[in-house]
Protein backbone atom coordinates (compact mmCIF):
# COMPACT_ATOMS: atom_id res chain seq x y z
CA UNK A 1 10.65 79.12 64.93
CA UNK A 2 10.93 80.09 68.02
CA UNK A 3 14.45 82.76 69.44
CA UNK A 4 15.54 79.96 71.92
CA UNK A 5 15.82 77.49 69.13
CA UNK A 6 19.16 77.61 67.11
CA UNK A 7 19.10 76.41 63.87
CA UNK A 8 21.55 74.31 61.94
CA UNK A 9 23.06 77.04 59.91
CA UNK A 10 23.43 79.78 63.44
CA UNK A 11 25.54 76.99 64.97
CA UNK A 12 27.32 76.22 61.57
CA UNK A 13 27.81 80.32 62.10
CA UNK A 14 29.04 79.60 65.75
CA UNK A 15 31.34 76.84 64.96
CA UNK A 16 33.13 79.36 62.56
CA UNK A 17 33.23 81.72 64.63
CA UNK A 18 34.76 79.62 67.63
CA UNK A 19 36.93 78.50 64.66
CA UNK A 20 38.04 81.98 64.01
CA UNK A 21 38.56 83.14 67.46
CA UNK A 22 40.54 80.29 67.93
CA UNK A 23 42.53 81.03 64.97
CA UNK A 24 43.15 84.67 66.08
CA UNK A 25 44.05 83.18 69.60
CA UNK A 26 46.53 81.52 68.15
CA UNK A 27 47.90 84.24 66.19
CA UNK A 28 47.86 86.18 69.11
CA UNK A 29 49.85 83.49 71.19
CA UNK A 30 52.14 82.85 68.22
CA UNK A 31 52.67 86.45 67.82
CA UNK A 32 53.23 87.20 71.90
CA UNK A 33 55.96 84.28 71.66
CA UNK A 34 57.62 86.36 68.90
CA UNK A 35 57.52 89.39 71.55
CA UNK A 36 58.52 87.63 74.64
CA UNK A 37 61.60 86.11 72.61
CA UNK A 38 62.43 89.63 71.17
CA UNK A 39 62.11 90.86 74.97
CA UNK A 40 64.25 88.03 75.98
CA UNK A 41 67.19 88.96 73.82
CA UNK A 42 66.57 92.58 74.20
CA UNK A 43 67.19 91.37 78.16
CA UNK A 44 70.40 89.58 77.17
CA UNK A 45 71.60 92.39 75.01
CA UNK A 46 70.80 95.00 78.03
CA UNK A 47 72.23 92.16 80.66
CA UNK A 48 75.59 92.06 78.35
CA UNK A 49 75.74 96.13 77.92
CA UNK A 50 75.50 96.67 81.76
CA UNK A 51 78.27 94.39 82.32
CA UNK A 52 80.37 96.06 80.02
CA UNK A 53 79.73 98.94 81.23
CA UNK A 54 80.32 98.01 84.83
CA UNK A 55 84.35 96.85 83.51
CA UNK A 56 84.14 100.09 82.21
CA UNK A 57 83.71 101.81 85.41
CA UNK A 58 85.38 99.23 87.79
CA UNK A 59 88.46 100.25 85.01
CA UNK A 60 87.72 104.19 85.47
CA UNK A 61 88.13 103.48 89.10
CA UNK A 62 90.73 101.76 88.92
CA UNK A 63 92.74 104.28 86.58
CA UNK A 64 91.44 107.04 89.05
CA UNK A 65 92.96 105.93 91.68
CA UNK A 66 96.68 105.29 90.21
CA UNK A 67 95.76 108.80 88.69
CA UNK A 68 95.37 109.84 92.31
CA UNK A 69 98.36 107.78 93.24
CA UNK A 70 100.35 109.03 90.56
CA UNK A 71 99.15 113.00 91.56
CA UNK A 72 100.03 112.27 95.29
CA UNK A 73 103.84 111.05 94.29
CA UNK A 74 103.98 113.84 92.39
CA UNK A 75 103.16 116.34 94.99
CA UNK A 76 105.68 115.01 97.28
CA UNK A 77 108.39 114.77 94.85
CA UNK A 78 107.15 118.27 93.53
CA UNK A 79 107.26 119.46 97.24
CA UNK A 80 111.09 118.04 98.05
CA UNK A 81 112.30 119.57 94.93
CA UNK A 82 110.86 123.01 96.00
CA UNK A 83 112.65 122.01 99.33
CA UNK A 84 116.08 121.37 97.43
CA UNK A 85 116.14 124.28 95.34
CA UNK A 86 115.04 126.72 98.61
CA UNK A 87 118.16 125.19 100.19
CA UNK A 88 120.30 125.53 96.91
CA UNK A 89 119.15 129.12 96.87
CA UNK A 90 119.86 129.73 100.67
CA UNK A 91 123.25 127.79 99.81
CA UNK A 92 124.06 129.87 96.78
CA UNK A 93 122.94 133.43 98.80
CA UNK A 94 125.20 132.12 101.35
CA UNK A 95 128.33 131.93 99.30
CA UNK A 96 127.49 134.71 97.48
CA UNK A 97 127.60 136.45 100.65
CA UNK A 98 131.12 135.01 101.69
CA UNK A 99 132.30 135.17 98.32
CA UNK A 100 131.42 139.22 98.54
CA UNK A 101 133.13 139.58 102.16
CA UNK A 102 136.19 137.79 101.35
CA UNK A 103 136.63 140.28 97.42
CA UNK A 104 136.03 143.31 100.01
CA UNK A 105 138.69 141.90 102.49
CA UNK A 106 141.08 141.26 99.77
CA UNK A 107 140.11 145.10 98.58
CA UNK A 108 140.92 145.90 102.43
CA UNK A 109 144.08 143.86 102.46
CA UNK A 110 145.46 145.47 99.23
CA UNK A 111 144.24 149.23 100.59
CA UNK A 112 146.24 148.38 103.67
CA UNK A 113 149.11 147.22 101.53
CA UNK A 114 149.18 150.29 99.13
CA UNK A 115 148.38 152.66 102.05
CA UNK A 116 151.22 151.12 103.62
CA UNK A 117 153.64 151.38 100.89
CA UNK A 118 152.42 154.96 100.35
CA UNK A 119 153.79 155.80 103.99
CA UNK A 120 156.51 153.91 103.18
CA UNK A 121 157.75 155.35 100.31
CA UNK A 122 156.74 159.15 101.57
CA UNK A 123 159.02 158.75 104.51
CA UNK A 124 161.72 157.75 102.31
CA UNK A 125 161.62 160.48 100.45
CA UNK A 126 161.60 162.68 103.44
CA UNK A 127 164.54 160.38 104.46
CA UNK A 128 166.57 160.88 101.52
């Protein structure tokens, strides 16, 4: 025989192997489907994670700005309370300070008195 000529057992051969590629083909399709389904849930899992994740941060944002809110009330309350005490204490200074004058004018007043007296009485006794 000639090598152009195929005989009936080489295409027999050739059939099973076209058989068996095809086979393996579709394995190989069968067994990609499998794969793009896994990547197609992987996808929805990942898809369902990021929009969790996004309420999670829209929420963080949200809570950071009351927080900032919150810190800014704060501030200002923290600020007129430093503002009513500073007055208190100017207040309390100023009484203090009256309080003190009026004790030494009473002191004064009752010097005045006694010193008084004392004359008083010392020209009496001369008198007498």
């Amino acid at each position: 025989m000639s090598d152009n000529n195929l005989t009936r057992d080489d295409l027999i051969l050739l059939m099973d192997s076209y058989r068996n590629h095809f086979a393996m083909n579709q394995t190989l399709l069968s067994q990609l489907t499998k794969l793009v389904d896994q990547q197609t849930h992987m996808i929805k899992k990942c898809d369902i994670i990021i929009s969790k994740q996004s309420q999670t941060c829209s929420g963080l944002e949200k809570a950071t700005l009351e927080l900032k809110d919150s810190n800014s009330k704060i501030d200002g309350m923290q600020n007129k309370i430093v503002e009513r005490v500073d007055n208190h204490n100017l207040s309390s200074v100023k009484d203090h300070n009256s309080l003190k004058n009026k004790i030494y004018l009473g002191w004064i007043g009752m010097g005045t008195i006694i010193l008084s007296l004392l004359g008083l009485i010392m020209r009496s006794i001369k008198i007498i």
